[in-house]
N, C-alpha and C. Protein backbone atom coordinates (compact mmCIF):
# COMPACT_ATOMS: atom_id res chain seq x y z
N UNK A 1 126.78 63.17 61.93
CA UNK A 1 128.09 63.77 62.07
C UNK A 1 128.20 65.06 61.24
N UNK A 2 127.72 65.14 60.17
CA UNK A 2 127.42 66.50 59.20
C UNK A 2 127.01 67.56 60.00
N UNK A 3 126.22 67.72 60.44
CA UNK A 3 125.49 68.51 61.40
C UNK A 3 126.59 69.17 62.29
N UNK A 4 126.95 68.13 63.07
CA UNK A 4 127.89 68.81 64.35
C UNK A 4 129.00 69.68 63.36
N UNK A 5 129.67 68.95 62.25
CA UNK A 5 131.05 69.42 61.57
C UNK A 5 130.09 71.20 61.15
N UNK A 6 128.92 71.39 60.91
CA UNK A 6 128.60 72.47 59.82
C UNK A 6 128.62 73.57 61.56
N UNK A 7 127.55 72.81 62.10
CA UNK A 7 127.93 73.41 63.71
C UNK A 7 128.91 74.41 63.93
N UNK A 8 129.99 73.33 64.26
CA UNK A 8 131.55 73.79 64.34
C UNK A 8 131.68 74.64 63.59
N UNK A 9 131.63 74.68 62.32
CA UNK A 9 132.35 75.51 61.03
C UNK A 9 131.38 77.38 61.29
N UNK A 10 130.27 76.93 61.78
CA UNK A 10 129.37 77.88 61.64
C UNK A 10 130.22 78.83 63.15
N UNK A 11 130.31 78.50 64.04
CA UNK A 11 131.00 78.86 65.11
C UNK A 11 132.19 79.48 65.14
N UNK A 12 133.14 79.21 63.79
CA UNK A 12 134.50 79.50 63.89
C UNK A 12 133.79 80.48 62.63
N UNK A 13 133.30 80.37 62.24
CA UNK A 13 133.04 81.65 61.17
C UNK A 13 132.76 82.71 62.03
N UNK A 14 131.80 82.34 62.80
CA UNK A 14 131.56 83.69 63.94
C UNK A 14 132.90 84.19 64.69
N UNK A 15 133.52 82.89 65.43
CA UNK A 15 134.71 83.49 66.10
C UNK A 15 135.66 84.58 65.36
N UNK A 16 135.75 83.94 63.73
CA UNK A 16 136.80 84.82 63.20
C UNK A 16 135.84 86.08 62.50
N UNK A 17 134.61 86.29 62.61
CA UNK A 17 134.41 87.46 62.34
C UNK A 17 134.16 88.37 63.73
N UNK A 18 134.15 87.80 64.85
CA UNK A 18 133.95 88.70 66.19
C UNK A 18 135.41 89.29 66.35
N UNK A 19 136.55 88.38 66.27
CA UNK A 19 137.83 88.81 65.95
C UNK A 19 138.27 89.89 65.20
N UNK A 20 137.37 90.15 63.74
CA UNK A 20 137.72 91.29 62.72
C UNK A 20 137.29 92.24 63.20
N UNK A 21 136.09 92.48 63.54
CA UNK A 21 134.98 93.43 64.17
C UNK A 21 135.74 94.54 64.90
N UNK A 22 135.71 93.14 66.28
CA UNK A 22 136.98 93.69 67.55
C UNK A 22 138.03 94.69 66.92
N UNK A 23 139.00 93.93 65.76
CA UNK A 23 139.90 94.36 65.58
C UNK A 23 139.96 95.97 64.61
N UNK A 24 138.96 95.83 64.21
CA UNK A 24 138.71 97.20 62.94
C UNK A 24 137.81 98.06 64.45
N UNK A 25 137.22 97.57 65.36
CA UNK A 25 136.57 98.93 66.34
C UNK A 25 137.66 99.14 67.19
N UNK A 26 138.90 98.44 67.47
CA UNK A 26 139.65 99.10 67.90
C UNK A 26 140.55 99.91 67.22
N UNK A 27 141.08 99.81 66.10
CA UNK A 27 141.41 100.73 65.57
C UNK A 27 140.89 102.08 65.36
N UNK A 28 139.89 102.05 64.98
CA UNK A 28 139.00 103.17 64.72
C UNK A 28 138.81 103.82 66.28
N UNK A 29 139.14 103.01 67.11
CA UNK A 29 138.52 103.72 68.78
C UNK A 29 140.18 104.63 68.47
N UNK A 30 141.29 103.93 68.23
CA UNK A 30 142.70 104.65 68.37
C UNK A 30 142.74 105.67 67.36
N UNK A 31 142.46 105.78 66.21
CA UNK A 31 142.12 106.73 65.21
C UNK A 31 141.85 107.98 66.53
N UNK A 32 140.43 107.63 66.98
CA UNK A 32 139.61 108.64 67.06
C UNK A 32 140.62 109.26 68.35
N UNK A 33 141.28 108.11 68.95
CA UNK A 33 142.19 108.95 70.58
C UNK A 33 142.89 109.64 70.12
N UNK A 34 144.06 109.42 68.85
CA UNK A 34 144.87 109.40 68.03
C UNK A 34 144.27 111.55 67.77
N UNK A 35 143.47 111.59 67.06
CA UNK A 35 142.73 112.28 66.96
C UNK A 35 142.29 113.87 67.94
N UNK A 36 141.96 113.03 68.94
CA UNK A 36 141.59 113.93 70.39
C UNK A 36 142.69 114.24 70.67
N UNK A 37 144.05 113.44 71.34
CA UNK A 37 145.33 114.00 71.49
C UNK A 37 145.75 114.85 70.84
N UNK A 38 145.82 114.52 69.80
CA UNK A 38 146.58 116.07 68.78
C UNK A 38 145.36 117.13 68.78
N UNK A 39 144.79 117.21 68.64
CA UNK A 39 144.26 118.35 69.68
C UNK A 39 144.20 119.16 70.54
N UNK A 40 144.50 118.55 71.51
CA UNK A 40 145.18 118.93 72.82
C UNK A 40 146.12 119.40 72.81
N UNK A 41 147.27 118.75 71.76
CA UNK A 41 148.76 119.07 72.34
C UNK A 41 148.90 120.20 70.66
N UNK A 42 147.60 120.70 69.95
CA UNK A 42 147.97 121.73 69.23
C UNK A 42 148.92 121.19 67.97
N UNK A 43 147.83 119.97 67.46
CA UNK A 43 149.39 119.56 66.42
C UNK A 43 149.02 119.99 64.83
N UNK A 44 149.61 120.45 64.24
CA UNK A 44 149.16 120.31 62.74
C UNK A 44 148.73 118.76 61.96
N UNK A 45 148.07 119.31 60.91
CA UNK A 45 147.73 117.91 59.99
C UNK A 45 148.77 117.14 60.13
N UNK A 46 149.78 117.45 59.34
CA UNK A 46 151.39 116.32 59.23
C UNK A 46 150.97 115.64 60.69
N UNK A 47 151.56 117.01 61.73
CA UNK A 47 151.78 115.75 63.15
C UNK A 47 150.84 115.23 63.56
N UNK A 48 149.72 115.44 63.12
CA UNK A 48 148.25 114.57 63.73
C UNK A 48 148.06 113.29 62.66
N UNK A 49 148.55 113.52 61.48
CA UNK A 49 148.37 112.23 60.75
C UNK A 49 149.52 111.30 61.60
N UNK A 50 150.82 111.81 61.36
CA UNK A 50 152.09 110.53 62.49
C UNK A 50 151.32 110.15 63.87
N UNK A 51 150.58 110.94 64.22
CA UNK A 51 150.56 110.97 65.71
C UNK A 51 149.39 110.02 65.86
N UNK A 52 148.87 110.27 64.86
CA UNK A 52 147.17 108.99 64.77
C UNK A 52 147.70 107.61 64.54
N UNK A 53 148.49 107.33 63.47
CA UNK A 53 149.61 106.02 63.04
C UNK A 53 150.39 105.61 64.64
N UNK A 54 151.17 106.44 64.94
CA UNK A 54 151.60 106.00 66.53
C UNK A 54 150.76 105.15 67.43
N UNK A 55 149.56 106.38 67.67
CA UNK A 55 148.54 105.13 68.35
C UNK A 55 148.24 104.02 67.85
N UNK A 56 147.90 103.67 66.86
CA UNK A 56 147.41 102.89 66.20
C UNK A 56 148.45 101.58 66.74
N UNK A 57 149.61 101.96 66.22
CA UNK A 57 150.93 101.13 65.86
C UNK A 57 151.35 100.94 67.55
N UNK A 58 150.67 101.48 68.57
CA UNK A 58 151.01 101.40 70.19
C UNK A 58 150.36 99.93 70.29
N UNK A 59 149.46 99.90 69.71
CA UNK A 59 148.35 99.43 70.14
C UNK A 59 148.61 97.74 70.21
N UNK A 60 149.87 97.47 69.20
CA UNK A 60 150.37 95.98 68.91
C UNK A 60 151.29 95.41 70.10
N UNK A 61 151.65 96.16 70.78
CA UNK A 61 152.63 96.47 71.44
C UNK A 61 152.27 94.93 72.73
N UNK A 62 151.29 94.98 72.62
CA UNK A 62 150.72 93.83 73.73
C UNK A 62 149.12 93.75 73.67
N UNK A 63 148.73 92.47 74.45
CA UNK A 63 147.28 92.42 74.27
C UNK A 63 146.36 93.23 75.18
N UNK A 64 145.32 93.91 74.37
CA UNK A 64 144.53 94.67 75.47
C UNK A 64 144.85 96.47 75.13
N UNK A 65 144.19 97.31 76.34
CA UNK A 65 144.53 98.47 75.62
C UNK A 65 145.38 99.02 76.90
N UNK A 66 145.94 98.27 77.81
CA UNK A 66 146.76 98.98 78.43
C UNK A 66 148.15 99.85 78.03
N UNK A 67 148.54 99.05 76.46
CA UNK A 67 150.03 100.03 76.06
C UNK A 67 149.24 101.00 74.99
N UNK A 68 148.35 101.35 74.22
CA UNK A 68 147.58 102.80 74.35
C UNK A 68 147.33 103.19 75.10
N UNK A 69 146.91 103.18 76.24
CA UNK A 69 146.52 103.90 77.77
C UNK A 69 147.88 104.36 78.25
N UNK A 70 149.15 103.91 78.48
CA UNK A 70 150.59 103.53 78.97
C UNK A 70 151.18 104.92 77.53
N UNK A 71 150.74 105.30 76.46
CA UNK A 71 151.17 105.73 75.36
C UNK A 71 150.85 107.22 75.32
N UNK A 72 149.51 107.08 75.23
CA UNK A 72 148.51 108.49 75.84
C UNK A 72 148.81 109.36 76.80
N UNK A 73 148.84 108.13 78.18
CA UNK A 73 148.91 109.00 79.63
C UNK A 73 150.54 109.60 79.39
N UNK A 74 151.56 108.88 78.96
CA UNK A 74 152.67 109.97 78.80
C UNK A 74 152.96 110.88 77.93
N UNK A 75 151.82 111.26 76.68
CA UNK A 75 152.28 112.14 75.66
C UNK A 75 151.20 113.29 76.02
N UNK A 76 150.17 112.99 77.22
CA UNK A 76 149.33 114.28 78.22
C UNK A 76 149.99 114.18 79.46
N UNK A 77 151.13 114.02 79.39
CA UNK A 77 151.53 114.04 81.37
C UNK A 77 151.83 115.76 81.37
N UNK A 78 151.67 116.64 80.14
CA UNK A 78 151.92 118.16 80.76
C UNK A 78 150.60 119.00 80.94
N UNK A 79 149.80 118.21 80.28
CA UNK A 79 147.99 118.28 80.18
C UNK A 79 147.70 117.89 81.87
N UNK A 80 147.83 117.22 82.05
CA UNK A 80 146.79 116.83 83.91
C UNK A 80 145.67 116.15 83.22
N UNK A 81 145.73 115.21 82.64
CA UNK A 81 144.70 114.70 82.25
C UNK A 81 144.82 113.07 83.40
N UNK A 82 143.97 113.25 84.17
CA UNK A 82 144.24 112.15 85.04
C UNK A 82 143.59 110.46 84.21
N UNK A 83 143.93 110.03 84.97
CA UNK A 83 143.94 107.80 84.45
C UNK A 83 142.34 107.73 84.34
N UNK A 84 141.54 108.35 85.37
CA UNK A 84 140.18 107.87 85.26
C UNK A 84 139.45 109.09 84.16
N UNK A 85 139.80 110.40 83.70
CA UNK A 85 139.66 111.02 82.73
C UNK A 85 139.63 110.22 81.61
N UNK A 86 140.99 109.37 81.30
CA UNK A 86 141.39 109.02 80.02
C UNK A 86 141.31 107.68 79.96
N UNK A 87 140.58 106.60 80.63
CA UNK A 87 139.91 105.51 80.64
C UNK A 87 138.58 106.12 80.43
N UNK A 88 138.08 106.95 80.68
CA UNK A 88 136.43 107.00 80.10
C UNK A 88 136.54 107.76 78.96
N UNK A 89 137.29 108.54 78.47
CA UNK A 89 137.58 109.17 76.71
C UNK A 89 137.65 107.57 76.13
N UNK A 90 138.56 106.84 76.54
CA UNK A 90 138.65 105.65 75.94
C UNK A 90 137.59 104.82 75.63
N UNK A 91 136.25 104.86 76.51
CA UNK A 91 135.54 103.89 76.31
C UNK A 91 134.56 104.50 75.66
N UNK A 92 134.65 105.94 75.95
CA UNK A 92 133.43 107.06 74.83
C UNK A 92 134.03 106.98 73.61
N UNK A 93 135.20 107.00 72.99
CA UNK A 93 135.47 106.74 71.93
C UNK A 93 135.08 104.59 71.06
N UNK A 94 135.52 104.25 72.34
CA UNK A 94 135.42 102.85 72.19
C UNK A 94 133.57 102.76 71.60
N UNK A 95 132.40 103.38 72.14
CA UNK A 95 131.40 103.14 71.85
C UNK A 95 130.76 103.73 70.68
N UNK A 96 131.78 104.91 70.22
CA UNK A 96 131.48 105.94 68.77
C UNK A 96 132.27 104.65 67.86
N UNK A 97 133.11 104.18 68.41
CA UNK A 97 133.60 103.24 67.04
C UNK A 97 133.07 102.15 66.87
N UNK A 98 132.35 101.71 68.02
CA UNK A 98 131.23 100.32 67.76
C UNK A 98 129.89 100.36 66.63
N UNK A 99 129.53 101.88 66.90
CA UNK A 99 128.72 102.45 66.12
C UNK A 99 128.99 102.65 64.80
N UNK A 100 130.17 102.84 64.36
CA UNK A 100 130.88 103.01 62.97
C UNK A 100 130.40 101.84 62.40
N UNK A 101 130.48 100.06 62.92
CA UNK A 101 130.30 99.26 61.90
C UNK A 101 128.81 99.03 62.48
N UNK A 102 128.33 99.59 63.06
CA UNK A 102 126.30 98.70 63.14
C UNK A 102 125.64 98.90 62.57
């Protein structure tokens, strides 16, 4: 019975560190969108630091990254930055921030 219990324990250690991982590369993926946007829209330090926190803080909003995507696509709707543009920024950023913790 030892065995199976260390098993288990060994499993939920993983679960809750695949959980942190997840959760610190998505941030860092929103940082970096956070980032690229103010760019675009020409912002100074001040408004690119609020504007990086926004994303970030979008991001709780529900599970998944559709309310950053939902956040983004309306603060470039004067840009033309179309949905399949800014789903692949998303996942090029998504793979620079995977790289941050390997």
């Amino acid at each position: 019975m030892s065995s199976f219990e260390d098993r288990k324990k060994s499993f939920e250690k993983k679960f809750a560190h695949d959980q942190e991982l997840q959760f610190k590369v998505s941030a860092r993926r929103n940082k970096y969108l956070g980032e690229w946007v103010s760019q675009l829209l020409n912002f100074n330090p001040d408004q690119q630091k609020e504007y990086i926190q926004s994303v970030i803080k979008a991001d709780f909003a529900e599970a998944g990254d559709q309310d950053v995507f939902r956040k983004i696509k309306e603060d470039l709707k004067e840009k033309n930055v179309s949905d399949e543009d800014l789903r692949k920024k998303m996942d090029k950023l998504n793979e620079k921030a995977k790289t941050d913790f390997n």
